[in-house]
Protein backbone atom coordinates (compact mmCIF):
# COMPACT_ATOMS: atom_id res chain seq x y z
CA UNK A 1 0.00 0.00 0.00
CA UNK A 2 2.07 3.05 -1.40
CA UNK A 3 -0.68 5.74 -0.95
CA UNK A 4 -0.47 9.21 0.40
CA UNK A 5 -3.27 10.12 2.55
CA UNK A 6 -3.48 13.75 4.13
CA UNK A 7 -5.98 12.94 7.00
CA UNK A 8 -6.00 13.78 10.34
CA UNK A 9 -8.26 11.73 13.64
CA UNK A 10 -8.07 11.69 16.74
CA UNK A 11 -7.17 9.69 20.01
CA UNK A 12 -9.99 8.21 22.07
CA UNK A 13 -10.05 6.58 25.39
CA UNK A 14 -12.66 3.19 25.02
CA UNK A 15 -12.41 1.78 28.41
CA UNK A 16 -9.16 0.92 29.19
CA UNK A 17 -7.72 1.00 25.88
CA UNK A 18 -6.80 3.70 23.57
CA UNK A 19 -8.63 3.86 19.90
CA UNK A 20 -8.69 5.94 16.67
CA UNK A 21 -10.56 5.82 13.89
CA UNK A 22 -9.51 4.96 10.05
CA UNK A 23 -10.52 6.70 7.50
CA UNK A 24 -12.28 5.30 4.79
CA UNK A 25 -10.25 6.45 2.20
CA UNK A 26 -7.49 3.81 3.59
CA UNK A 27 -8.47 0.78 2.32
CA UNK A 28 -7.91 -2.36 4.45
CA UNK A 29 -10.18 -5.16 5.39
CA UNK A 30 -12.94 -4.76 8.48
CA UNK A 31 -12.11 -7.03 11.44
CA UNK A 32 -8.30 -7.18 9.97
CA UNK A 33 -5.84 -7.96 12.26
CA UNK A 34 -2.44 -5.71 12.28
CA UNK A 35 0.34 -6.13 15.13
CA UNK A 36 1.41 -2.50 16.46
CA UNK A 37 4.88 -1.17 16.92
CA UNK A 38 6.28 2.03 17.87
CA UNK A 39 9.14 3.37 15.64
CA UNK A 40 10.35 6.33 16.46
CA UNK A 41 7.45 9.12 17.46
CA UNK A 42 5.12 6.78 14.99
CA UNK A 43 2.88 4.29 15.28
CA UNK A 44 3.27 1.54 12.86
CA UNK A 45 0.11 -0.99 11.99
CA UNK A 46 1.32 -3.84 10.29
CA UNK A 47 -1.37 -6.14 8.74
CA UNK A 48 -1.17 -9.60 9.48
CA UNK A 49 -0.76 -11.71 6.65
CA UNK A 50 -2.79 -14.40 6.13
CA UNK A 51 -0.99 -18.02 5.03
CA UNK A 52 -2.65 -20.61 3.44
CA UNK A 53 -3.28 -23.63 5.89
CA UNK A 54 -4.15 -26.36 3.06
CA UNK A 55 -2.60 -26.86 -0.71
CA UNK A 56 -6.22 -26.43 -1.84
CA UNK A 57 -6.36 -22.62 -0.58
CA UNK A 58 -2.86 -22.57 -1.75
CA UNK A 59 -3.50 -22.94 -5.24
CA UNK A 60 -7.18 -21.70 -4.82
CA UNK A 61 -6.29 -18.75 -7.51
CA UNK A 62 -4.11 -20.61 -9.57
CA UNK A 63 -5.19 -20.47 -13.41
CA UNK A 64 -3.73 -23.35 -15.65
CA UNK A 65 -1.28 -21.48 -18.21
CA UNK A 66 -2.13 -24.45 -21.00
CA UNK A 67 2.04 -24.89 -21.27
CA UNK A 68 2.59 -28.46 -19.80
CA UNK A 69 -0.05 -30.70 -21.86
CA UNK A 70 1.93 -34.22 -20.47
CA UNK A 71 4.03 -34.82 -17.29
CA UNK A 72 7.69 -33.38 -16.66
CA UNK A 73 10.55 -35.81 -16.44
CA UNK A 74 12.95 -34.55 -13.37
CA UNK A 75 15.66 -37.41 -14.31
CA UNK A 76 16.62 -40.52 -12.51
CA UNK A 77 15.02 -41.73 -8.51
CA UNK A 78 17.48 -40.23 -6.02
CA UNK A 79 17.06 -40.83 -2.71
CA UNK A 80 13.65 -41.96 -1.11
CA UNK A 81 11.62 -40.85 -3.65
CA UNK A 82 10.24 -44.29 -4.57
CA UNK A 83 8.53 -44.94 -8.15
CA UNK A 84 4.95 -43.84 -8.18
């Protein structure tokens, strides 16, 4: 997210914790989850980023390319791999 944003808010005390509001013109995700660090005199939200926890949501975005119409020879066995 390179963007620019000239936008000001303000600190507010929500029981014990401190809060601010973000502007709409940032655009991030509701309910996203950031960790918070303090560099400097700023205050630095890092979003969390989300890994993919099976190969199915791994690949969920993956678009076949057409290129490989027949299985790739790697060469000889090595090792454990076994013949399949």
């Amino acid at each position: 997210m390179n963007q620019i944003i000239n936008e000001y808010t303000t600190l507010s005390q929500w029981g014990n914790s401190k809060a601010t509001r973000i502007p709409t013109s940032v655009n991030i995700d509701v309910n996203q989850k950031f960790s918070i660090s303090i560099q400097g005199e700023s205050i630095v939200l890092t979003p969390e980023v989300k890994q993919p926890n099976t190969i199915h949501k791994l690949f969920s975005n993956w678009k076949d390319d057409g290129i490989r119409h027949k299985e790739l020879d790697w060469g000889e066995i090595k090792g454990n791999e076994g013949k399949y």
